[in-house]
Protein backbone atom coordinates (compact mmCIF):
# COMPACT_ATOMS: atom_id res chain seq x y z
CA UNK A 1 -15.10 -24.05 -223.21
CA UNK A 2 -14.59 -21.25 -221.19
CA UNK A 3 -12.17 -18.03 -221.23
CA UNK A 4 -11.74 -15.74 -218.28
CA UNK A 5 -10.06 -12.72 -218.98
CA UNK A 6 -8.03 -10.44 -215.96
CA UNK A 7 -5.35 -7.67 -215.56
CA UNK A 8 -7.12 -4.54 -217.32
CA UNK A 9 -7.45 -1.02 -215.73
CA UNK A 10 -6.84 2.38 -216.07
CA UNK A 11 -2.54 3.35 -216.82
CA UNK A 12 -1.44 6.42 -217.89
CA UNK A 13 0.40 6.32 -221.35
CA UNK A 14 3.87 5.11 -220.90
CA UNK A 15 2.65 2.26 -217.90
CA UNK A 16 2.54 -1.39 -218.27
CA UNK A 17 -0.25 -3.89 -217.87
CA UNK A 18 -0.46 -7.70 -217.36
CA UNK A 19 -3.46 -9.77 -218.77
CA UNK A 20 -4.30 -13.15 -217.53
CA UNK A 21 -6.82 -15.60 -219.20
CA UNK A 22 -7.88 -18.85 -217.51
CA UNK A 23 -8.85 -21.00 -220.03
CA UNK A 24 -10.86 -24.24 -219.18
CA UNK A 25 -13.01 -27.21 -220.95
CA UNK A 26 -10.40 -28.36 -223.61
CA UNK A 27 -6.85 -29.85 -224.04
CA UNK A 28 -5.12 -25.90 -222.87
CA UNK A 29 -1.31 -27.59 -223.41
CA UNK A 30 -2.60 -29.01 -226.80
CA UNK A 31 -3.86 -26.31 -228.40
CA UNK A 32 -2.35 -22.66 -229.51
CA UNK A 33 -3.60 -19.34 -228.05
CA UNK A 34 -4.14 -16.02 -228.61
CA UNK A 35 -4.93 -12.52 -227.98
CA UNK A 36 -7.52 -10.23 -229.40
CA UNK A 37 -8.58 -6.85 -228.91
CA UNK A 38 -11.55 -4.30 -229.91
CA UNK A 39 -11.56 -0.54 -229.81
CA UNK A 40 -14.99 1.25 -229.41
CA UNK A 41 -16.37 1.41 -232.96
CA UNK A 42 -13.74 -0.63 -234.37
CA UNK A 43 -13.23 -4.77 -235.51
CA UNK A 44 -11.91 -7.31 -233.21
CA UNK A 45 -7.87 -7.09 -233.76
CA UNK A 46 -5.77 -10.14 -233.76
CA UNK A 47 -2.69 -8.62 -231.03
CA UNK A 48 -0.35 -11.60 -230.74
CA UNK A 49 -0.29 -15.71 -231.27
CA UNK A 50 1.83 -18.39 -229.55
CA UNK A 51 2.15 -22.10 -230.23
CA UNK A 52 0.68 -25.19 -228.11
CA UNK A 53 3.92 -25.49 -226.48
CA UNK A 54 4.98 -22.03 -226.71
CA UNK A 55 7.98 -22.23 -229.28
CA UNK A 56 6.45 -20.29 -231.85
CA UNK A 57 5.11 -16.77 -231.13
CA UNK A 58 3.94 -13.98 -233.73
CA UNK A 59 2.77 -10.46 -232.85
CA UNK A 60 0.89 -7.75 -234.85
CA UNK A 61 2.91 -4.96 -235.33
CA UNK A 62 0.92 -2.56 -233.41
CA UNK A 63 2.21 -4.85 -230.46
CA UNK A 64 5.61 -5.66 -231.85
CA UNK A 65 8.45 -4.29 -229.25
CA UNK A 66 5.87 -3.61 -226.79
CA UNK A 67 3.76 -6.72 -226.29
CA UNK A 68 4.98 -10.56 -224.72
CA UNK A 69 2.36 -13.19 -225.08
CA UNK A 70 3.66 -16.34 -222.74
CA UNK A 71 1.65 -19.17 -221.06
CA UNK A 72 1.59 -21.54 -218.45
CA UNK A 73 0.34 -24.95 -219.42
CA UNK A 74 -0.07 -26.64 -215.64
CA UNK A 75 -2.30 -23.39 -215.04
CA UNK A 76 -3.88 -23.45 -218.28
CA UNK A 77 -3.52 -19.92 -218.76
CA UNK A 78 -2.10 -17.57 -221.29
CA UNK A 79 -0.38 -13.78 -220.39
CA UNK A 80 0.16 -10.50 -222.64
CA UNK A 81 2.04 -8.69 -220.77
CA UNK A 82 2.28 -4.79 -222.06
CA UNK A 83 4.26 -2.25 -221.77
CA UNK A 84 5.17 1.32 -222.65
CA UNK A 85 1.27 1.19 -223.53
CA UNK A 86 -0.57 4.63 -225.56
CA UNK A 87 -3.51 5.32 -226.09
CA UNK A 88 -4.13 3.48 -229.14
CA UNK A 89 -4.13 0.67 -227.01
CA UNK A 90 -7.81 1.41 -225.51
CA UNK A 91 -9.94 -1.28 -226.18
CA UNK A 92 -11.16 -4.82 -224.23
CA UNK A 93 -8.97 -7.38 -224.53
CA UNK A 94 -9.81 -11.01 -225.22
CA UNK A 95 -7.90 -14.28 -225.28
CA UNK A 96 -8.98 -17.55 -227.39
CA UNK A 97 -8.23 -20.88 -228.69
CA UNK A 98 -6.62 -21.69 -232.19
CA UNK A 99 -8.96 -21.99 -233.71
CA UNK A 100 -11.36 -19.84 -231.96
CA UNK A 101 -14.61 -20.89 -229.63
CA UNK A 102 -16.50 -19.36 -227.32
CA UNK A 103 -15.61 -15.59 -226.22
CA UNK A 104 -15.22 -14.75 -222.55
CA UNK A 105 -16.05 -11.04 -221.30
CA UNK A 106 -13.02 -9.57 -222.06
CA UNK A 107 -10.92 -6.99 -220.15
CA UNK A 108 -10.92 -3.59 -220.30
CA UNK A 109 -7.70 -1.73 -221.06
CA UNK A 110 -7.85 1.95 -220.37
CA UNK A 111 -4.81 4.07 -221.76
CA UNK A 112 -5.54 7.61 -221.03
CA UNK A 113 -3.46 10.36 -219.06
């Protein structure tokens, strides 16, 4: 099982971001998704959820308004795309399966002006 992670960089706060993860060695359009993220010095953050086929999504409310988790089952990956982003939102940003397996790398999301 493998996650590769994409899309971070350096916005100012206000910009928008989109994250890809390429997700590989399991049944992607079986299985439910999400997105994680960790701030220096803080836990790993559950940011948003969506369902196998993508009918059911749920966010945090740190992402609510903000935040749209989608997917693409024939490319077996999963998107966050963010916008009006602040700085809270500094941290690396990981996808994973439901329920979760091996961590990829991560991207880095910089918010910072």
């Amino acid at each position: 099982v493998q996650f590769v992670e994409s899309g971070g960089g350096l916005v100012q706060p206000g910009g928008s971001l989109r994250l890809s993860c390429a997700a590989s060695g399991f049944s992607f359009g079986s299985t439910g998704m999400r997105w994680y993220r960790q701030a220096p010095g803080k836990e790993r953050e559950l940011v948003a959820d969506i369902s196998f086929g993508g009918g059911h999504i749920t966010y945090a409310d740190a992402a609510k308004g903000r935040f749209t988790i989608s997917r693409d089952n024939w490319k077996s990956t999963v998107y966050l795309q963010m916008n009006s982003l602040k700085l809270e939102d500094t941290a690396v940003y990981y996808c994973n399966s439901v329920p979760p397996n091996n961590w990829g790398r991560g991207t880095q999301v910089t918010v910072s002006s």
